[in-house]
Protein backbone atom coordinates (compact mmCIF):
# COMPACT_ATOMS: atom_id res chain seq x y z
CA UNK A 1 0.00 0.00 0.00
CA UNK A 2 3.24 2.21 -0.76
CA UNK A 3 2.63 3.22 -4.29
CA UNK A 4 0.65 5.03 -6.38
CA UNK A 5 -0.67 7.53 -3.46
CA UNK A 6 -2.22 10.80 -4.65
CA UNK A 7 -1.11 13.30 -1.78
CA UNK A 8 1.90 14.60 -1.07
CA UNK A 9 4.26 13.61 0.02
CA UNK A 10 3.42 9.72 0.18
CA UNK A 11 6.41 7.47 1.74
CA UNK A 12 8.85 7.94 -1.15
CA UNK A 13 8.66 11.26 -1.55
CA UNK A 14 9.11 11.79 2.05
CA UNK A 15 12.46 9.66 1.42
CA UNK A 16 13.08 12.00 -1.21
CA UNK A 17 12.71 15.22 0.72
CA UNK A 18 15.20 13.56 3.60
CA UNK A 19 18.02 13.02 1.15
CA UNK A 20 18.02 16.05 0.25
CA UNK A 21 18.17 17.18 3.46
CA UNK A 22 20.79 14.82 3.65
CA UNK A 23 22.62 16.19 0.60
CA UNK A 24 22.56 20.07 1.41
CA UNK A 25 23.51 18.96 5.08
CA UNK A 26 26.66 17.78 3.41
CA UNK A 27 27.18 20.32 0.81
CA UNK A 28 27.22 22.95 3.47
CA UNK A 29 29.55 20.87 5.77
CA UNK A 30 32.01 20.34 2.86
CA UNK A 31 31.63 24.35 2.28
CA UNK A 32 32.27 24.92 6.00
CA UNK A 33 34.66 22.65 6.17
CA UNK A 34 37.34 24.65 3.40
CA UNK A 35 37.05 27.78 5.29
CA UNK A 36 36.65 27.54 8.61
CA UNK A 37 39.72 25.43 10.48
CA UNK A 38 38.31 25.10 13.79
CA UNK A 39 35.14 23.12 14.62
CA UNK A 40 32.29 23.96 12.90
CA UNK A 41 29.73 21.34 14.83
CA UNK A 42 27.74 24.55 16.03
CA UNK A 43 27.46 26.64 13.19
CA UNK A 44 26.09 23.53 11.65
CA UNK A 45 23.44 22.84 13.74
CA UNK A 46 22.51 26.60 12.86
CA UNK A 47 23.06 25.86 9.31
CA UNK A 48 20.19 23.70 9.67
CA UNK A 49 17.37 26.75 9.77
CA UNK A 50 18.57 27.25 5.88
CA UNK A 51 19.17 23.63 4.72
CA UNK A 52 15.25 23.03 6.54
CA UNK A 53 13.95 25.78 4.92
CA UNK A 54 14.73 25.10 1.50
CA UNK A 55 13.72 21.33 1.70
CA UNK A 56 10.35 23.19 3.19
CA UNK A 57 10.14 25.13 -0.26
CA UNK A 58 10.75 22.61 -2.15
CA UNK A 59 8.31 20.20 -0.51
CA UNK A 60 5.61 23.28 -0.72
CA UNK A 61 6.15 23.97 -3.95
CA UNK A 62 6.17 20.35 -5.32
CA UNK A 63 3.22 19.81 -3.66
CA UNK A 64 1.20 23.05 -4.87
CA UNK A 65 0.08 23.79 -1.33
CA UNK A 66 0.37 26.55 0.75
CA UNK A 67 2.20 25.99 4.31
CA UNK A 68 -1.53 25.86 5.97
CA UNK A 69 -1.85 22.63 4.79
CA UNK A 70 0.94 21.45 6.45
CA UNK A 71 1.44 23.23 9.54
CA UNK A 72 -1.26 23.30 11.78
CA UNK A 73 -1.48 24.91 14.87
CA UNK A 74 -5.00 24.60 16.76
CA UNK A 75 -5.53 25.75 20.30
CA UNK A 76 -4.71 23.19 22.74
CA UNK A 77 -7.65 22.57 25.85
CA UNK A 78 -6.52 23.54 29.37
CA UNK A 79 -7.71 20.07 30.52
CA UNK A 80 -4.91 18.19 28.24
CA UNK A 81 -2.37 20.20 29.71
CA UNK A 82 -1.29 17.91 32.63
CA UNK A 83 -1.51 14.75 30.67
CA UNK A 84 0.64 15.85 27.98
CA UNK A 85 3.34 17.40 30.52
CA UNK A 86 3.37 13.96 32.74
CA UNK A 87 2.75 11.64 29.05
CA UNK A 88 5.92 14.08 28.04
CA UNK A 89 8.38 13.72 30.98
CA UNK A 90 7.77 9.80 31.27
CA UNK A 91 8.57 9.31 27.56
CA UNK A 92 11.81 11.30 28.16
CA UNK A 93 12.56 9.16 31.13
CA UNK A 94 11.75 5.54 29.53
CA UNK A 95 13.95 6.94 26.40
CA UNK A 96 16.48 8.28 28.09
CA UNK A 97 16.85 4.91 29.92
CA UNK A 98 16.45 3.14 26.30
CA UNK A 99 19.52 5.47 25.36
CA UNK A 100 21.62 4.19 28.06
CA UNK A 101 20.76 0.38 27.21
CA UNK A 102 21.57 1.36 23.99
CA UNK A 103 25.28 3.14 25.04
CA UNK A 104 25.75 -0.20 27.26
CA UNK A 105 25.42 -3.00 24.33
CA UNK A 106 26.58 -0.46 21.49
CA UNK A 107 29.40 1.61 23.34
CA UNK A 108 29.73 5.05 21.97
CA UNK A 109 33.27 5.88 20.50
CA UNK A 110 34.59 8.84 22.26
CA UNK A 111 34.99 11.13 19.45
CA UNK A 112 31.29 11.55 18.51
CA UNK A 113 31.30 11.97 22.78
CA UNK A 114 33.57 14.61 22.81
CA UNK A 115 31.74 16.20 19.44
CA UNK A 116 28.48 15.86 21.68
CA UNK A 117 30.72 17.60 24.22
CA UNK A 118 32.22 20.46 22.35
CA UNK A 119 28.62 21.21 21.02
CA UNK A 120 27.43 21.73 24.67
CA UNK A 121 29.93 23.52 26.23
CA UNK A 122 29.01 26.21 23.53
CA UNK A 123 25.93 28.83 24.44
CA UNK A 124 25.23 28.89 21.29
CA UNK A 125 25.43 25.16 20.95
CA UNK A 126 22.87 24.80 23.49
CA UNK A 127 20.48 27.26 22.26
CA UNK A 128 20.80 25.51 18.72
CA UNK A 129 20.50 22.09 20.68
CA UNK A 130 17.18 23.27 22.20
CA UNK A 131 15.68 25.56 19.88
CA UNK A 132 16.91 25.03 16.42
CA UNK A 133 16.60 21.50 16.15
CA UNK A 134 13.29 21.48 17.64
CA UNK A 135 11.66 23.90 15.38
CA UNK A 136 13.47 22.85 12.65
CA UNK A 137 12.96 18.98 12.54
CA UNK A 138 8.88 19.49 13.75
CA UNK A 139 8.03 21.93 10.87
CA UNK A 140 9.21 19.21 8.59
CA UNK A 141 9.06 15.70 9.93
CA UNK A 142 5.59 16.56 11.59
CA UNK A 143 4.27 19.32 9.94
CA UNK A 144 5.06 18.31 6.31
CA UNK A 145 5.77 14.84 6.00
CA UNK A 146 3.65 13.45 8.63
CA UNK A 147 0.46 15.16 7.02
CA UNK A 148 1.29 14.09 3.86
CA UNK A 149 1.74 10.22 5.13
CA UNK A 150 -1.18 10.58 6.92
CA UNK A 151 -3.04 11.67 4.50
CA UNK A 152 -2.20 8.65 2.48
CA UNK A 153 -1.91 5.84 5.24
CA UNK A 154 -3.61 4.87 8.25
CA UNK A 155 -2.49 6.96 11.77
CA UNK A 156 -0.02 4.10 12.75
CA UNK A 157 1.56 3.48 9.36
CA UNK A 158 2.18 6.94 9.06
CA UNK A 159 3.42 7.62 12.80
CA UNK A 160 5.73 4.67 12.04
CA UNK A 161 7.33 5.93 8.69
CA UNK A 162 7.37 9.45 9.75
CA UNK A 163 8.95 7.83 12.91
CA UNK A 164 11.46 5.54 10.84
CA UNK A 165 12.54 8.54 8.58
CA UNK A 166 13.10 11.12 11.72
CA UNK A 167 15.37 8.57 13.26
CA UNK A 168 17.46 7.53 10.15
CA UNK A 169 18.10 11.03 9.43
CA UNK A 170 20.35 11.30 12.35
CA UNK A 171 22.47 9.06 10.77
CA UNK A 172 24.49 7.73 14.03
CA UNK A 173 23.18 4.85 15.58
CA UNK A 174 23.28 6.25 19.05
CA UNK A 175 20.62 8.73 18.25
CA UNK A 176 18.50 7.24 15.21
CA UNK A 177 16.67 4.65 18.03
CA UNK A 178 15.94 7.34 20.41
CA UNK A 179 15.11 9.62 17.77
CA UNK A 180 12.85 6.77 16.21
CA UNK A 181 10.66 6.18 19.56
CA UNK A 182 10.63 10.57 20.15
CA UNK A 183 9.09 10.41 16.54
CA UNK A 184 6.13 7.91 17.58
CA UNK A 185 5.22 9.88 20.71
CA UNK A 186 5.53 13.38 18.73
CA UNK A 187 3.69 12.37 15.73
CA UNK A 188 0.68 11.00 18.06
CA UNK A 189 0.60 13.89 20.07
CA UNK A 190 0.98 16.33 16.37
CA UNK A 191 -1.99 13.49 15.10
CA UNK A 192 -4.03 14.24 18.25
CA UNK A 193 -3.96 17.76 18.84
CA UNK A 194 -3.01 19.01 15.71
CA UNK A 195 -0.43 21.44 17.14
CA UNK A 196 2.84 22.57 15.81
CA UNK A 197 3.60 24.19 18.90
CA UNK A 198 3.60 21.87 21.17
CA UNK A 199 5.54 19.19 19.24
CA UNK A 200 8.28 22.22 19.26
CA UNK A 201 8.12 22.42 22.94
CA UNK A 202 8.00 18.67 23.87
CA UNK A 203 10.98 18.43 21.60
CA UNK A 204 12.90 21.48 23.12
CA UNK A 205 12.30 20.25 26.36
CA UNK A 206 13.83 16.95 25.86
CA UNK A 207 17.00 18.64 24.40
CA UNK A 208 16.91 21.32 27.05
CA UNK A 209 17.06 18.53 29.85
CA UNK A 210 20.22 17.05 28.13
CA UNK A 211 21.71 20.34 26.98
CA UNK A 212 21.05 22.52 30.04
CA UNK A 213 22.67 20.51 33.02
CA UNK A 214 25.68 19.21 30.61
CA UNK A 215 26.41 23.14 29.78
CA UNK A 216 26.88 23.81 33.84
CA UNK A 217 28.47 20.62 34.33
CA UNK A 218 25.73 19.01 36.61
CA UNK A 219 25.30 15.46 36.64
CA UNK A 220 21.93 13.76 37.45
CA UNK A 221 22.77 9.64 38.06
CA UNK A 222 21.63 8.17 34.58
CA UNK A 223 20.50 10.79 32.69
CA UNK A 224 23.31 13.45 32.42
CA UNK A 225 26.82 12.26 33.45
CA UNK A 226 30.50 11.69 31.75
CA UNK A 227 29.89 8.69 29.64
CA UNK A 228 33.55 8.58 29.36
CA UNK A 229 33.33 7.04 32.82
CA UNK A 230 31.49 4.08 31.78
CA UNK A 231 27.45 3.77 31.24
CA UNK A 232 25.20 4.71 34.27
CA UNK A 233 21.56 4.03 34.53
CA UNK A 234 19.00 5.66 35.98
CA UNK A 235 17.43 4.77 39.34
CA UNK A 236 14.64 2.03 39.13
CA UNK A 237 12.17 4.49 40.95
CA UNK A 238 13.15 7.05 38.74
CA UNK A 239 11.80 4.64 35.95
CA UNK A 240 8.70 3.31 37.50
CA UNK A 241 7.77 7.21 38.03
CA UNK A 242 8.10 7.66 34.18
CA UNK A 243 6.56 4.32 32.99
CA UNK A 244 3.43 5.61 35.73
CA UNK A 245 3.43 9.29 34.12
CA UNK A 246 3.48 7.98 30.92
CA UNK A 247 0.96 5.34 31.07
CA UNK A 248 -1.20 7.46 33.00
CA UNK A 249 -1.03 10.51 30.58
CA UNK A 250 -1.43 8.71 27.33
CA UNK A 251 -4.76 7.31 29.12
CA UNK A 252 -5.94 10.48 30.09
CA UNK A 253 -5.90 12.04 26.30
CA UNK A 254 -7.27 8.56 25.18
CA UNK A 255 -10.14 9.08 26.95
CA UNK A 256 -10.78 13.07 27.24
């Protein structure tokens, strides 16, 4: 049920869009990369509200609609606002812990740690952590290619391809899996409210919890800590609070 899909952008055109996200990505790396000596990690992740917003364009004028079709931003009820804060904090906890599983079977190598590293101890690498990436990667993973899959698929084929394509286009393995189950909890949330917005904050707020506390050097057991030191994980309580908040907020929008 892949082909021959009328709206845009069905699954292959979604591929499409992504490698050329992947392309300009490197273009402007191999640009960077011949004139400036020192790092350029940061500046990249900046370099990503121009590469986005191109591959926007393009998407918007391939498809012959106007960004309204795409983006949508409806008002959100006060009486969702506690389940989607405690549905949001448990999924960051249960992923987080998935990430450190992950680190613990698949050890990191410590180069793309101490690019992780150089990135953070940068102001302007956290602000581009938080912000940039979250506005960025929801305007076009949700708000374009989500629509368009959904549009053309069921909600859980969709979630799960929009899902599959968010994750592979972080290219390292330590972050496509985590980025993969962030992309099934966003695109319900973007599926059930219907608001940009608050995929952008969900997503900020996970970054800002990494970012933030590795920026002033504060380590929380499991979560934020020198990997370099070996994997930690996170206290069991600590999980059994986010497997509750989770469980308990994804029933609560079920059945408001």
């Amino acid at each position: 049920m892949l082909f021959n899909k009328q709206y845009f952008p069905n699954f292959f055109q979604s591929v499409f869009l992504c490698l050329l996200l992947i392309f300009f990505s490197v273009l402007v790396s191999f640009f960077l990369s011949g004139i400036i000596d020192s790092n350029n990690s940061v500046l990249m992740i900046w370099m990503n509200i121009p590469i986005f917003l191109v591959v926007f364009i393009i998407g918007s004028l391939w498809s012959g609609k106007s960004v309204d079709f795409f983006i949508k931003n409806e008002k959100v009820q006060n009486r969702f606002y506690i389940p989607i804060i405690s549905s949001s904090i448990g999924a960051i906890i249960l992923i987080g812990e998935l990430t450190n599983l992950l680190f613990y079977f698949y050890p990191i190598p410590e180069n793309i740690i101490n690019e992780f590293k150089f990135i953070l101890s940068n102001k302007w690498g956290v602000i581009a952590a938080i912000c940039v990436a979250a506005i960025t990667e929801e305007f076009l993973f949700r708000g374009m290619i989500l629509v368009g899959l959904n549009k053309n698929y069921n909600e859980k084929i969709s979630i799960a391809l929009s899902s599959l394509l968010f994750g592979l286009i972080h290219v390292i393995p330590w972050q496509v899996v985590p980025a993969f189950f962030a992309g099934l909890f966003l695109g319900w949330i973007y599926l059930r409210f219907k608001s940009i917005i608050l995929c952008i904050l969900i997503h900020a707020l996970n970054n800002a919890l990494a970012a933030i506390p590795e920026y002033y050097n504060f380590e929380i057991p499991g979560m934020v800590y020198d990997i370099n030191k070996g994997v930690q994980f996170q206290p069991v309580w600590i999980n059994i609070i986010g497997l509750i908040m989770f469980l308990y907020g994804v029933k609560k929008i079920n059945n408001l």
